[in-house]
N, C-alpha and C. Protein backbone atom coordinates (compact mmCIF):
# COMPACT_ATOMS: atom_id res chain seq x y z
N UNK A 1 2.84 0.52 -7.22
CA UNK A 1 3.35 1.87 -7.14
C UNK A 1 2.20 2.85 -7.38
N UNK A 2 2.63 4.21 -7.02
CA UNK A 2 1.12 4.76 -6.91
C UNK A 2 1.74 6.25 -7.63
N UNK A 3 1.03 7.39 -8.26
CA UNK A 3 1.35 8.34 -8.77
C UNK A 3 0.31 9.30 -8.41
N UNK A 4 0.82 10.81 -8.10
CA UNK A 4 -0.32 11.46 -8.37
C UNK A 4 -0.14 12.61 -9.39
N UNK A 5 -1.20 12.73 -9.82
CA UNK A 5 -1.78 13.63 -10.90
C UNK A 5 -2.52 15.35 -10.19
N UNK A 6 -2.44 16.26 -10.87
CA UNK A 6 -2.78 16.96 -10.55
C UNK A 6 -3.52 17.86 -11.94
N UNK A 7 -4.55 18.94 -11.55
CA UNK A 7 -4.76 19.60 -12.69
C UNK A 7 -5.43 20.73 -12.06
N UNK A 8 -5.42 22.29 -12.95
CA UNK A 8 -5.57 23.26 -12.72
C UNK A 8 -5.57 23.82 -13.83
N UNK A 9 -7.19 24.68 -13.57
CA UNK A 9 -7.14 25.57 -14.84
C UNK A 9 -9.08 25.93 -15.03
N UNK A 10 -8.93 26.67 -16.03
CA UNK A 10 -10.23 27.48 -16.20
C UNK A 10 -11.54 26.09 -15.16
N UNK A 11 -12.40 25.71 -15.62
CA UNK A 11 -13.34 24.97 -15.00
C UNK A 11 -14.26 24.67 -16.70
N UNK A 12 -14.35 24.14 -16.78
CA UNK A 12 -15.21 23.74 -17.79
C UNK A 12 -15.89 21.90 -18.08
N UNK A 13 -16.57 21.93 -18.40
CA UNK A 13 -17.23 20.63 -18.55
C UNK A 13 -16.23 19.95 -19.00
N UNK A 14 -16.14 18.48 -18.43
CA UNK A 14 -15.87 17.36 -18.95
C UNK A 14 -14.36 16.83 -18.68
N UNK A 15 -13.71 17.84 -17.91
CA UNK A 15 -12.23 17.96 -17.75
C UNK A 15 -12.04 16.59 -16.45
N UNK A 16 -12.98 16.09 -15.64
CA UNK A 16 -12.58 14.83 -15.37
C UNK A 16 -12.93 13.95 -16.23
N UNK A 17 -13.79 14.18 -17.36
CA UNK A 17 -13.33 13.06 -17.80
C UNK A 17 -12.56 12.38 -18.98
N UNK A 18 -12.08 13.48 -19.11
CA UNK A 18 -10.92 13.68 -19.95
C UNK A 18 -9.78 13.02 -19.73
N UNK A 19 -9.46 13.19 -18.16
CA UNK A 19 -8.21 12.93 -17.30
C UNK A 19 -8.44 11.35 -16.87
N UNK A 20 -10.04 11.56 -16.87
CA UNK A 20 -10.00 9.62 -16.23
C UNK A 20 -10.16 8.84 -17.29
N UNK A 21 -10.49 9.20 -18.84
CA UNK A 21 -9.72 8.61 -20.02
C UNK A 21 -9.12 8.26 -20.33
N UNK A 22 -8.12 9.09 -20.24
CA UNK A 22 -6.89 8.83 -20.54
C UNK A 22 -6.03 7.97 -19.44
N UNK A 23 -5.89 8.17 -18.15
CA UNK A 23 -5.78 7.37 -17.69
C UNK A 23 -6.03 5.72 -17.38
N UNK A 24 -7.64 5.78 -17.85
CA UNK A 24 -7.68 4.21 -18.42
C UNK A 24 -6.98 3.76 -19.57
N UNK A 25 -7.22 4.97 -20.69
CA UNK A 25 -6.28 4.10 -22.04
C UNK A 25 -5.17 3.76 -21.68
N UNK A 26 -4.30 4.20 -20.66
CA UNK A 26 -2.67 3.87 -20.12
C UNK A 26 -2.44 2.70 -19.51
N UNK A 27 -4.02 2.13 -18.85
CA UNK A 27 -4.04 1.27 -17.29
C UNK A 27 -3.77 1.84 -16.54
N UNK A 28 -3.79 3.04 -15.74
CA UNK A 28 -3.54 3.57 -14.83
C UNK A 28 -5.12 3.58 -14.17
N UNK A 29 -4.99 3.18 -12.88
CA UNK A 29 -6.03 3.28 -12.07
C UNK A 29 -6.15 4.21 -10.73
N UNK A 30 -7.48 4.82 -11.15
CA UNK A 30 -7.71 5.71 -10.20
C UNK A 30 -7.70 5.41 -8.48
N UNK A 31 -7.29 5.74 -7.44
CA UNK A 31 -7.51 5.52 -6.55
C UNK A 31 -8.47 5.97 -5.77
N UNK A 32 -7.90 7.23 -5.80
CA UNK A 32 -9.07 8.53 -4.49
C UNK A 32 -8.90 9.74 -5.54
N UNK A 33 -9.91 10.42 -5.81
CA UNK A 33 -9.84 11.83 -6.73
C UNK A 33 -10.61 13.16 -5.57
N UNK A 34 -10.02 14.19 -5.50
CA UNK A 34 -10.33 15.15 -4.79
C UNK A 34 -10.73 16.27 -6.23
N UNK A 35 -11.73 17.04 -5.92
CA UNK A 35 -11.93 17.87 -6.44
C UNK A 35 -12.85 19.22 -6.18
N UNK A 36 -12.57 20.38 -6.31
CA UNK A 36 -13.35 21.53 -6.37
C UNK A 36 -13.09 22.25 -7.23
N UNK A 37 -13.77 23.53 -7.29
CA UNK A 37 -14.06 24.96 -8.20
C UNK A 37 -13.77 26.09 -7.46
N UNK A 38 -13.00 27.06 -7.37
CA UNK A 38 -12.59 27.72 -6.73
C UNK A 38 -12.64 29.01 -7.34
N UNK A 39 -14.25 29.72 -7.61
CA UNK A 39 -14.42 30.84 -8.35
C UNK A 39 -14.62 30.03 -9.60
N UNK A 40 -14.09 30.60 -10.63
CA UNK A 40 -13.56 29.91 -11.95
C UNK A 40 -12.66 28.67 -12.14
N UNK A 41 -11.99 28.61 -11.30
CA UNK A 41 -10.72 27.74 -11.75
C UNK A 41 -11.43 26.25 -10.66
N UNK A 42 -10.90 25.78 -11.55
CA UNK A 42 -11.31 24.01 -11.28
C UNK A 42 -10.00 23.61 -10.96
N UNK A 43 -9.53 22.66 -9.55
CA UNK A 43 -8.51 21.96 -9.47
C UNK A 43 -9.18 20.47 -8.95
N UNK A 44 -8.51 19.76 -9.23
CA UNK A 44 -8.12 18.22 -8.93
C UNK A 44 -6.94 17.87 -8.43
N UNK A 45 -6.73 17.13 -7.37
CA UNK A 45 -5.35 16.05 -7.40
C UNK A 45 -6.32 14.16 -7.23
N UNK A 46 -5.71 13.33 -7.99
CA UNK A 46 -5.70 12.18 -7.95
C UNK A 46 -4.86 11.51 -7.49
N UNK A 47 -5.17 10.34 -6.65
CA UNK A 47 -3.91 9.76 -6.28
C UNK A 47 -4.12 8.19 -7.33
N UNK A 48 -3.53 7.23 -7.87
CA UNK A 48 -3.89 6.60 -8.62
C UNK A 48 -2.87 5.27 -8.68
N UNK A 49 -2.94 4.48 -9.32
CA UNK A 49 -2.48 3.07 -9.39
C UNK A 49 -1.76 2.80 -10.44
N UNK A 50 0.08 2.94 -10.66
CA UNK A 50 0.30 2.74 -11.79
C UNK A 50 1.09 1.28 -11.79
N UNK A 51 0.47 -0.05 -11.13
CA UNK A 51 1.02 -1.58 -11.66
C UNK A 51 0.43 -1.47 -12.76
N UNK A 52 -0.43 -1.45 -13.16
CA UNK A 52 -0.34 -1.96 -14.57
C UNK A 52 -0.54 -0.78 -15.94
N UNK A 53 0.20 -0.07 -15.43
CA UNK A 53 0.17 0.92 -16.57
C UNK A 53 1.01 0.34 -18.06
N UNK A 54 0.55 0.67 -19.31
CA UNK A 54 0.95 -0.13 -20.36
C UNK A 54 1.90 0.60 -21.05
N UNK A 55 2.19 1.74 -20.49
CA UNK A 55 3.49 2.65 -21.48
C UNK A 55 4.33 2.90 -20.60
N UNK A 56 5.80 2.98 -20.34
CA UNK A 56 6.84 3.95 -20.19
C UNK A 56 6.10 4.97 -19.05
N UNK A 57 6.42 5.20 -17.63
CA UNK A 57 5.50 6.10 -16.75
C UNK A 57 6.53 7.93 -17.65
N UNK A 58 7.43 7.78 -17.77
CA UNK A 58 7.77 9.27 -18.58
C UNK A 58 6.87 9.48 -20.12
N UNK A 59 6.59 8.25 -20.81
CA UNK A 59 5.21 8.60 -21.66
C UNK A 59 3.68 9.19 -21.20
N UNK A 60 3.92 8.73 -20.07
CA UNK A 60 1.92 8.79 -19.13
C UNK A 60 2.29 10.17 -19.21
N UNK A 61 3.46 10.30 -18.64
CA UNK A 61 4.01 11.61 -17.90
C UNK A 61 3.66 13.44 -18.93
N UNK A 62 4.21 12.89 -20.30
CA UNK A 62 4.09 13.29 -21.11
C UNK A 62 2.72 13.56 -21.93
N UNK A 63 1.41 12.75 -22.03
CA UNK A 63 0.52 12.58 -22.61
C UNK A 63 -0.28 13.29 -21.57
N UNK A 64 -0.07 13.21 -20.70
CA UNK A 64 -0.96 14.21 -19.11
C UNK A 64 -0.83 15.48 -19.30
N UNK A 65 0.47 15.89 -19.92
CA UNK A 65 1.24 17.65 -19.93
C UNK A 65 0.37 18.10 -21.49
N UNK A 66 0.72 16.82 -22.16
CA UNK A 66 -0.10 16.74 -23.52
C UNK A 66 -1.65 16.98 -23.74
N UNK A 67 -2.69 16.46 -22.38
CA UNK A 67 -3.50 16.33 -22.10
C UNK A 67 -3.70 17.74 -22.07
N UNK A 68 -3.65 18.08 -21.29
CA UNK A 68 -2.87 19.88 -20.19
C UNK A 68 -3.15 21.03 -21.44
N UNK A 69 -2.07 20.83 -22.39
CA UNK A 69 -2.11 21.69 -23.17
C UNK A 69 -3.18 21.99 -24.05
N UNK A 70 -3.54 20.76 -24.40
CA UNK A 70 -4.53 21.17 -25.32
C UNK A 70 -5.66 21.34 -24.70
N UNK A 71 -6.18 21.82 -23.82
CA UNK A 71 -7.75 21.63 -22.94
C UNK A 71 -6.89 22.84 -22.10
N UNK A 72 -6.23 23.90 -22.09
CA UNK A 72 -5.79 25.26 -21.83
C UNK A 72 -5.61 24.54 -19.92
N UNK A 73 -4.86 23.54 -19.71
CA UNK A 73 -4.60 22.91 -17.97
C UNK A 73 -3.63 22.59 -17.99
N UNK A 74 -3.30 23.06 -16.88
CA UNK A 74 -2.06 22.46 -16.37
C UNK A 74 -1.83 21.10 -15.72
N UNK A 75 -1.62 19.82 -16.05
CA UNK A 75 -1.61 19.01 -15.51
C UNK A 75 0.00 17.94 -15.25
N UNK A 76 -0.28 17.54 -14.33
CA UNK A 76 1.24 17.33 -14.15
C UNK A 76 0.91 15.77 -13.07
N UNK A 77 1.74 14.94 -13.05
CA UNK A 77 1.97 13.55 -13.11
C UNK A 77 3.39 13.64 -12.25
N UNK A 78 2.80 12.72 -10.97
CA UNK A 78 4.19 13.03 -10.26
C UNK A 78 4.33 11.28 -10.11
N UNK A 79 5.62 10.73 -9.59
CA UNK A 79 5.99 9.31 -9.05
C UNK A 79 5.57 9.37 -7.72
N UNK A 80 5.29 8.32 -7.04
CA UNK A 80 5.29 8.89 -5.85
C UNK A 80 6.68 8.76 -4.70
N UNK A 81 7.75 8.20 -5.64
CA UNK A 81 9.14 7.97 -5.33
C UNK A 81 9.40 9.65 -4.97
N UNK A 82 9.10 10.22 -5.69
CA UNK A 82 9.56 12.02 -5.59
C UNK A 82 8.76 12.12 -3.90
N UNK A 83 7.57 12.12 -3.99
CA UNK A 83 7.16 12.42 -2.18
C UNK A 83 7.97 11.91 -1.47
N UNK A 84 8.39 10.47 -1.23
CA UNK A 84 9.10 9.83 -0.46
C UNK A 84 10.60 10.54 -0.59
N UNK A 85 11.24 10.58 -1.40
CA UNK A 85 12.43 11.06 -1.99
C UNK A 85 12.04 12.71 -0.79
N UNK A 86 11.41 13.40 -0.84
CA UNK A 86 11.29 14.33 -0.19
C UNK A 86 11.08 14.41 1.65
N UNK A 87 10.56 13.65 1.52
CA UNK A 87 10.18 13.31 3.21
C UNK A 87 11.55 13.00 3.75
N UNK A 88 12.46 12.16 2.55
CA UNK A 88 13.61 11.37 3.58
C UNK A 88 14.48 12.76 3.71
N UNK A 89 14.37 14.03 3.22
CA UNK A 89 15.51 15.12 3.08
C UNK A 89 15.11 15.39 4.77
């Protein structure tokens, strides 16, 4: 199963690797990472690998938003059941 991640917010050092931290501490594996700077603001989307993730995917889910907050980003953790779930509407 595959998830993607997203993040947005000021630009500052170190914010991938913050995100690809934590994502290893989970087992979540990175797949393909897109990224630019857009003025100030830094965005990312990841697309990523969650078989062997080791927590609850609504914990990842949570520790990403967790991530987010404290480093002033918005980051957000999608299933990728929700894309599909959308395509079939």
């Amino acid at each position: 199963m595959k998830a993607v991640i997203s993040v947005i917010g000021r630009d500052s050092v170190g914010i991938i690797a913050k995100v690809s931290n934590e994502c290893a501490n989970c087992g979540v594996n990175i797949m393909d990472i897109s990224q630019t700077v857009l003025q100030d603001y830094f965005t990312m989307i990841m697309l990523t690998d969650i078989d062997r993730i080791n927590i609850p995917f609504t914990d990842f889910v949570d520790r990403m938003a967790e991530l987010g907050k404290v480093n002033n980003l918005e980051i957000h953790a999608m299933h990728e059941d929700i894309f599909n779930v959308m395509h079939r509407i």
